[in-house]
C-alpha atoms as a PDB file:
ATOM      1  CA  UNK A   1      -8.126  40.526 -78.607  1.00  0.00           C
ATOM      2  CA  UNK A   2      -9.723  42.060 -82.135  1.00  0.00           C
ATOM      3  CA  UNK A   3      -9.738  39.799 -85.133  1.00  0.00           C
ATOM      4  CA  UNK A   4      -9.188  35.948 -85.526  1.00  0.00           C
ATOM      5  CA  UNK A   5      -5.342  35.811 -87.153  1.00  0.00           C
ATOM      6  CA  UNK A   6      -5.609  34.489 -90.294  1.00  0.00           C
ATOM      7  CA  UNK A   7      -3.755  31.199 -89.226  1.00  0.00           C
ATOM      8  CA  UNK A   8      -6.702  29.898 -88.039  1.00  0.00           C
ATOM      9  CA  UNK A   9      -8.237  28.869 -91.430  1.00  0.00           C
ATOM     10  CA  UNK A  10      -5.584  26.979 -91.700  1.00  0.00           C
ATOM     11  CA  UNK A  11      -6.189  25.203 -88.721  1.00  0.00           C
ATOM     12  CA  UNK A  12      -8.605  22.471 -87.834  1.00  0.00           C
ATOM     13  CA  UNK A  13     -10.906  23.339 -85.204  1.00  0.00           C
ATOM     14  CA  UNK A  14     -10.681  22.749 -82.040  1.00  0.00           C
ATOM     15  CA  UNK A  15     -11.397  19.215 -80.672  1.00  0.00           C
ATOM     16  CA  UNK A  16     -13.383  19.790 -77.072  1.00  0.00           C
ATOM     17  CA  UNK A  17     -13.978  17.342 -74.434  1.00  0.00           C
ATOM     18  CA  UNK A  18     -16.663  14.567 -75.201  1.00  0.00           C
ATOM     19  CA  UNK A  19     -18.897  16.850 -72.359  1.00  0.00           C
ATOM     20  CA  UNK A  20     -18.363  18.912 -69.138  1.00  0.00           C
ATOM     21  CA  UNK A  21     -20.534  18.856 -66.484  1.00  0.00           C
ATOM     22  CA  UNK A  22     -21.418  22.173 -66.138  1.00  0.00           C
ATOM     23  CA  UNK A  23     -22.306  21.962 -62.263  1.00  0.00           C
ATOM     24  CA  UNK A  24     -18.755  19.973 -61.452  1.00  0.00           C
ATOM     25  CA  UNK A  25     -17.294  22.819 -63.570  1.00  0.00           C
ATOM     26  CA  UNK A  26     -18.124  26.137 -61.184  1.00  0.00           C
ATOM     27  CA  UNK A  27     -15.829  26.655 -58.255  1.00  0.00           C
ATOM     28  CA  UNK A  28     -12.679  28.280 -58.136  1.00  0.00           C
ATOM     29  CA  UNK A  29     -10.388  27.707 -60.545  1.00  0.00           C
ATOM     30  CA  UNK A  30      -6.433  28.669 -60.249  1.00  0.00           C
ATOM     31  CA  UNK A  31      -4.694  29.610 -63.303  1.00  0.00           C
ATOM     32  CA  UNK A  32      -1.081  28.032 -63.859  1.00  0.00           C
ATOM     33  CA  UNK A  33      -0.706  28.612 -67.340  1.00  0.00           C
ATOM     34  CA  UNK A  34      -1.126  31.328 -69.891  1.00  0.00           C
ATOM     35  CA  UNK A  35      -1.079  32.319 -73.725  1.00  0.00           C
ATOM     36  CA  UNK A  36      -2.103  35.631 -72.553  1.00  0.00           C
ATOM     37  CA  UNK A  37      -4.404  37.891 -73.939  1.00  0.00           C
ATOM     38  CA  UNK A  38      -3.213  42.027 -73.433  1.00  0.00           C
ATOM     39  CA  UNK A  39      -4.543  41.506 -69.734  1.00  0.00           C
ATOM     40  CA  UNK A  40      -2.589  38.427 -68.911  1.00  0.00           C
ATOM     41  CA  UNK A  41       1.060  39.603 -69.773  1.00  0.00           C
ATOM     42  CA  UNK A  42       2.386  39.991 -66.124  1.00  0.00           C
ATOM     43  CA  UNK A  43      -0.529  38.505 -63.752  1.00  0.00           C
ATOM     44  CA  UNK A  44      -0.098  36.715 -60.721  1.00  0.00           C
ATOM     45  CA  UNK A  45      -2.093  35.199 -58.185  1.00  0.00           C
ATOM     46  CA  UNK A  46      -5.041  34.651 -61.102  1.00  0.00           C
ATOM     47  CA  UNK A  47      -8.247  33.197 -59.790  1.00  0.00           C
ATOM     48  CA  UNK A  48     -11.530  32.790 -61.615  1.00  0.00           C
ATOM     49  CA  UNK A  49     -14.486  31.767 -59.617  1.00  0.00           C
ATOM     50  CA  UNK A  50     -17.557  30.272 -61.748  1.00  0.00           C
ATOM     51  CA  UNK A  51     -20.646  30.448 -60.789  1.00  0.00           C
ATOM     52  CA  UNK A  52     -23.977  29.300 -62.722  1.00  0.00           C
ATOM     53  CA  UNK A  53     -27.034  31.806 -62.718  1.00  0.00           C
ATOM     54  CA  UNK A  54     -30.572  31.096 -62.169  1.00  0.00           C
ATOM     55  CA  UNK A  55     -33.362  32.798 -63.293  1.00  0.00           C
ATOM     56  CA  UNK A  56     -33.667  35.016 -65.683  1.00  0.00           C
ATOM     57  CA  UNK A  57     -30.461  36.391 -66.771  1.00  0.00           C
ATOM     58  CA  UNK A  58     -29.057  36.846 -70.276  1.00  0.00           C
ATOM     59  CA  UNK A  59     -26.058  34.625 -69.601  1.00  0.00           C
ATOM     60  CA  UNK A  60     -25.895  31.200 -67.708  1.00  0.00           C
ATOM     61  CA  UNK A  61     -22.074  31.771 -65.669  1.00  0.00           C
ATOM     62  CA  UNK A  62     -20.741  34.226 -64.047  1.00  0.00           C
ATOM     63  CA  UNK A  63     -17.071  34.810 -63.728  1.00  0.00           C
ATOM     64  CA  UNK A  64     -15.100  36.312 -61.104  1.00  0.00           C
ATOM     65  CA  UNK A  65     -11.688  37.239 -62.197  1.00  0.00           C
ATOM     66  CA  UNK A  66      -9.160  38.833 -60.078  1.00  0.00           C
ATOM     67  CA  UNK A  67      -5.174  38.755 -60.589  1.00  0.00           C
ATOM     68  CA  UNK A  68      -2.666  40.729 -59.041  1.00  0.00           C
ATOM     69  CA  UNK A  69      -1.172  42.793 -62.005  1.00  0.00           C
ATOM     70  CA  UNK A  70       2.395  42.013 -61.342  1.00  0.00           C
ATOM     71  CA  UNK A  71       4.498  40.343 -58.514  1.00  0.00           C
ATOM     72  CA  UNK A  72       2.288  38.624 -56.152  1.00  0.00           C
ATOM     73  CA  UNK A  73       1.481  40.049 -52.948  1.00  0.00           C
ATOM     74  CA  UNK A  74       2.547  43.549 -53.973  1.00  0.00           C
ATOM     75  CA  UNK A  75       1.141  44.514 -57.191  1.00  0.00           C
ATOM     76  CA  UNK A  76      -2.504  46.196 -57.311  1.00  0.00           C
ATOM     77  CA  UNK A  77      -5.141  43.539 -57.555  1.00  0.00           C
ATOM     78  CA  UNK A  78      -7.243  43.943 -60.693  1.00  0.00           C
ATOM     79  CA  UNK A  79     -10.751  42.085 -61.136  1.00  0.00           C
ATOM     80  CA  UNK A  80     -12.177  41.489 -64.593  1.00  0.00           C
ATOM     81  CA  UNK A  81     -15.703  40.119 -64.351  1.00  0.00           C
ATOM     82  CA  UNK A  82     -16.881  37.998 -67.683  1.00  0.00           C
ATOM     83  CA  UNK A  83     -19.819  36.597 -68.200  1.00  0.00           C
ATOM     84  CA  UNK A  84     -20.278  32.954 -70.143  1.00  0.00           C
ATOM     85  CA  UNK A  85     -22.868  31.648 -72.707  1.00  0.00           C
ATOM     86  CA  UNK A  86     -22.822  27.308 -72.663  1.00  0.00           C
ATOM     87  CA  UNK A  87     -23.407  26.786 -76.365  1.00  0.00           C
ATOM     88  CA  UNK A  88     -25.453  23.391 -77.895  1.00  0.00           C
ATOM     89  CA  UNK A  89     -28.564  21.430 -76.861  1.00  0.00           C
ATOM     90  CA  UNK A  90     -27.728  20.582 -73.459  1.00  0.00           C
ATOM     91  CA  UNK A  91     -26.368  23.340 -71.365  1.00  0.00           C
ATOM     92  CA  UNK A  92     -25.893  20.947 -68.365  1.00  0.00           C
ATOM     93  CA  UNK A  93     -22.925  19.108 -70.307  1.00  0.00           C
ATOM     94  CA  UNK A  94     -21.601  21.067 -72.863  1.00  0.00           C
ATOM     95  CA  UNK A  95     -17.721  22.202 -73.558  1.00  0.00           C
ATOM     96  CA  UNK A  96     -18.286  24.909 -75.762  1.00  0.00           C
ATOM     97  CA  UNK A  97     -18.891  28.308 -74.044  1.00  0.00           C
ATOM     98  CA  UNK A  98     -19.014  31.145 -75.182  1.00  0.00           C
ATOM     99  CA  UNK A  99     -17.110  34.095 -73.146  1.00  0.00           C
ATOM    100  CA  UNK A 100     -17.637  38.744 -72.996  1.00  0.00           C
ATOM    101  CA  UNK A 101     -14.859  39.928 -70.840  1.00  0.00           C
ATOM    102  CA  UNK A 102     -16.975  43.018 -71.270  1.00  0.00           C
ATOM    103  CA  UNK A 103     -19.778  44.874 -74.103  1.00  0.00           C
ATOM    104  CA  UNK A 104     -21.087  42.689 -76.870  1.00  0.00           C
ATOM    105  CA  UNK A 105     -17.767  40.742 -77.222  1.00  0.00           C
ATOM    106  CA  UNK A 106     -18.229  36.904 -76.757  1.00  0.00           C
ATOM    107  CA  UNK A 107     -15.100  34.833 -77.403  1.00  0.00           C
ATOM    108  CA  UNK A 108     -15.482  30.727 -78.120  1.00  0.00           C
ATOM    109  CA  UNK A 109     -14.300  29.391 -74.845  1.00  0.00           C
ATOM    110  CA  UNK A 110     -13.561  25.323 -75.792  1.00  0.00           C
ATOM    111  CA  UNK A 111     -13.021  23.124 -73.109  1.00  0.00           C
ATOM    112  CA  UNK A 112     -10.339  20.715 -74.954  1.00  0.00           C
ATOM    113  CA  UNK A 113      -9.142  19.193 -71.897  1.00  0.00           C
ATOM    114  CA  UNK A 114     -10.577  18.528 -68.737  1.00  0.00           C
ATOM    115  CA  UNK A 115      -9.686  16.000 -65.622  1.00  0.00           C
ATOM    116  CA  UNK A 116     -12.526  14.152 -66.323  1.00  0.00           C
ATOM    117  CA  UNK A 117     -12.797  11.756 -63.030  1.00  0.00           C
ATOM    118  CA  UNK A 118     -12.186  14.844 -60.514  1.00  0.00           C
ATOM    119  CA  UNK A 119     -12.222  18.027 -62.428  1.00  0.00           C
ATOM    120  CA  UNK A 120      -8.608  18.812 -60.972  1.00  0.00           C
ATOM    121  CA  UNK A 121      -7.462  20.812 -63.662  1.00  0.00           C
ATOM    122  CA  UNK A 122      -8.863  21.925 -67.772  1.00  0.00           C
ATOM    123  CA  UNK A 123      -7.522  23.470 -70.664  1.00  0.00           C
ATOM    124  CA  UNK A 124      -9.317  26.143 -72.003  1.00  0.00           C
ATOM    125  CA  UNK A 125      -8.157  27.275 -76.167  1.00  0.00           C
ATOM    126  CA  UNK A 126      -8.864  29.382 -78.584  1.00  0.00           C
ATOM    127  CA  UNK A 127     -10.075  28.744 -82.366  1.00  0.00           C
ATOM    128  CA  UNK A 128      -6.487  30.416 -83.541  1.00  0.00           C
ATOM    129  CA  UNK A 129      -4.711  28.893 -80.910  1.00  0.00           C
ATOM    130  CA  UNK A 130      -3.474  32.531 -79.855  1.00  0.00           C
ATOM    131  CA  UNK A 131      -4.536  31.884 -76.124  1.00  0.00           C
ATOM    132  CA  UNK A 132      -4.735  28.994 -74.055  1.00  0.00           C
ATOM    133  CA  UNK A 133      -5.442  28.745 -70.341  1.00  0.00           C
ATOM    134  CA  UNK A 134      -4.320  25.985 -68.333  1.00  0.00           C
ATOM    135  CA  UNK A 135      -5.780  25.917 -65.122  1.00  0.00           C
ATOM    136  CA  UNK A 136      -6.560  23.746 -61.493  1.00  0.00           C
ATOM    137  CA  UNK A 137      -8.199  23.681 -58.575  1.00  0.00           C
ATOM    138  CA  UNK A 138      -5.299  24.077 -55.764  1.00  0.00           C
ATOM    139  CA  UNK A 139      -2.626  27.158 -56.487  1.00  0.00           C
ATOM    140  CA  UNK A 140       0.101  24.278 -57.011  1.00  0.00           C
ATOM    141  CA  UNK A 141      -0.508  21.820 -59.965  1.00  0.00           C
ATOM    142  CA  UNK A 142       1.735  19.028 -60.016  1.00  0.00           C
ATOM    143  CA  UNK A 143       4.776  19.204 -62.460  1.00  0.00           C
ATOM    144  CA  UNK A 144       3.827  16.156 -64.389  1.00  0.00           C
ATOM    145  CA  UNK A 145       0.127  17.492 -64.880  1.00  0.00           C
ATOM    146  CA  UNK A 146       1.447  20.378 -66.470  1.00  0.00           C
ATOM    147  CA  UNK A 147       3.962  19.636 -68.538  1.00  0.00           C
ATOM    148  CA  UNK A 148       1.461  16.630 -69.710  1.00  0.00           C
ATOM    149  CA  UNK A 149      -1.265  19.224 -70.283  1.00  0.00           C
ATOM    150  CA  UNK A 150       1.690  21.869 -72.296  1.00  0.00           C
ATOM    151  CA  UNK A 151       2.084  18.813 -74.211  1.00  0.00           C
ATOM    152  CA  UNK A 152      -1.053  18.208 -75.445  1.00  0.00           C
ATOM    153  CA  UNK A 153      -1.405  21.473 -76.579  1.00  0.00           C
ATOM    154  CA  UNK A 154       1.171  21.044 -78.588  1.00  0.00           C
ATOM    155  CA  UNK A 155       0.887  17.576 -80.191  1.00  0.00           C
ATOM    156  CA  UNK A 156      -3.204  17.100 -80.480  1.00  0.00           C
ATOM    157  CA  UNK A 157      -4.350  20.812 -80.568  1.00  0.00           C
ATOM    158  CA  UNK A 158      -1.717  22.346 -82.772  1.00  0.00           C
ATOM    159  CA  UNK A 159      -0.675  24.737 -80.573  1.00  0.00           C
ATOM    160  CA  UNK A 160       2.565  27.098 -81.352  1.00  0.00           C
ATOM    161  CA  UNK A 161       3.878  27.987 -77.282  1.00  0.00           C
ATOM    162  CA  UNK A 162       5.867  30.708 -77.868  1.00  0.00           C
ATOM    163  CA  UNK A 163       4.525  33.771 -75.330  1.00  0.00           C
ATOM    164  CA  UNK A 164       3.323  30.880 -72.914  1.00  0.00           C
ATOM    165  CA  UNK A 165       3.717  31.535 -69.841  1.00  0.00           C
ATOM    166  CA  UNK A 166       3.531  30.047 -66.660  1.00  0.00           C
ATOM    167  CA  UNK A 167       1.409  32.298 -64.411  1.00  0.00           C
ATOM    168  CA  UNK A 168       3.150  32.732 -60.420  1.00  0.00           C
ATOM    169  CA  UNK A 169       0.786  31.368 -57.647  1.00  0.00           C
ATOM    170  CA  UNK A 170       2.191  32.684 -54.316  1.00  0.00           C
ATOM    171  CA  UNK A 171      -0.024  32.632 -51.151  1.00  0.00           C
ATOM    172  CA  UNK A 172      -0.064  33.992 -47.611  1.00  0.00           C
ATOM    173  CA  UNK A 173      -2.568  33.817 -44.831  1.00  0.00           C
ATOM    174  CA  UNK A 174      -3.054  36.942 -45.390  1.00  0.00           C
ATOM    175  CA  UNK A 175      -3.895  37.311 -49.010  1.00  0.00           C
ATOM    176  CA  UNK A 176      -5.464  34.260 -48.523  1.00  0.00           C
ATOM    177  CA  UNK A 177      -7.923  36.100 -46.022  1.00  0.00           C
ATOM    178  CA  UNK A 178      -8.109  39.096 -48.181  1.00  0.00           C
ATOM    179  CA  UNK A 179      -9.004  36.929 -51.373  1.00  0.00           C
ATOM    180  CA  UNK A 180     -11.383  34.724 -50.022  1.00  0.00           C
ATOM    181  CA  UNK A 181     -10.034  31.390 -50.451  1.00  0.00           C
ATOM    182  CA  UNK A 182      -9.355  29.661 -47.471  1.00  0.00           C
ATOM    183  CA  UNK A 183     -11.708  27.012 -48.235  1.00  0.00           C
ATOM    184  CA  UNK A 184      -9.084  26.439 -51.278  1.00  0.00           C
ATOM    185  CA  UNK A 185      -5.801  26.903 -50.484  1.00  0.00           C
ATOM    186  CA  UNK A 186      -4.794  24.695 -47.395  1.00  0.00           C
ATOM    187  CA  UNK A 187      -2.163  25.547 -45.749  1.00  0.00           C
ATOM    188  CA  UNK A 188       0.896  23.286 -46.689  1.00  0.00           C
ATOM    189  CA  UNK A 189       0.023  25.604 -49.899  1.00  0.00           C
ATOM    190  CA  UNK A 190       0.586  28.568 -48.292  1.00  0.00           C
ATOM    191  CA  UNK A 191       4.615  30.368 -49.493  1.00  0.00           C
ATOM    192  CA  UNK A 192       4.871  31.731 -45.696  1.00  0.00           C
END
């Protein structure tokens, strides 16, 4: 991860969503889409589950992320929990976060694109536009949605996509089970 490139000053920042409703937001989100960071070069089968926290905690999400280091289905799953910061005013509808995939690390975590009406699918970037994460709610996105959303990274957020990847999503009942998830992946989702 380490320091911003120095491309990014040369860069305008980021343009977020007008808001995101943080409560819509949590779930289970399915990642399609990468510009990986060192952890994301070969993942499969990535899943981050959001969850808000209450009380007295340091941070206000919690995220759950587990990937299967390789193939799907046979490489070792790996889980990397983060923890999120909203940033601004009004935590309850705010697209700037604030992300520690572990220590006193927080990277900015902009929401600059989001499904506003159903919260189907978001774009996550980065300041230097060295990561991006596209990502929705089922393990299949539609191929319209995603080349739309590849797109926009491109033409409104200045994005470069070489070393973009697009990140497998293959499901059985049994990893499924195993994963917790049958609540989200239905079965006409399912690759056996």
């Amino acid at each position: 991860m380490g320091a911003l490139s120095s491309k990014s000053s040369s860069l305008p920042p980021l343009q977020t969503v007008p808001h995101c409703e943080t409560a819509k937001f949590m779930g289970t989100w399915f990642v399609h889409g990468v510009k990986p960071t060192p952890f994301e070069t070969t993942c499969s089968n990535a899943v981050e589950r959001y969850t808000l926290v209450s009380g007295n905690k340091k941070n206000d999400v919690d995220i759950d992320f587990r990937y299967n280091k390789a193939d799907p289905l046979t490489s070792p799953l790996k889980s990397l929990p983060q923890k999120g910061w909203i940033q601004g005013e009004d935590k309850s509808i705010s697209s700037n976060w604030k992300v520690s995939p572990f220590g006193p690390i927080r990277m900015p975590f902009p929401i600059i694109e989001l499904d506003a009406d159903s919260y189907d699918w978001v774009v996550v970037g980065y300041p230097s536009r060295d990561y991006c994460w596209i990502m929705g709610r089922k393990p299949v996105m539609p191929a319209a949605t995603f080349e739309m959303l590849k797109e926009r990274l491109v033409e409104k957020h200045q994005y470069d996509l070489k070393g973009f990847r697009e990140v497998p999503q293959k499901w059985t009942k049994e990893e499924r089970a195993k994963r917790g998830l049958e609540k989200e992946i239905p079965d006409d989702m399912l690759s056996e």
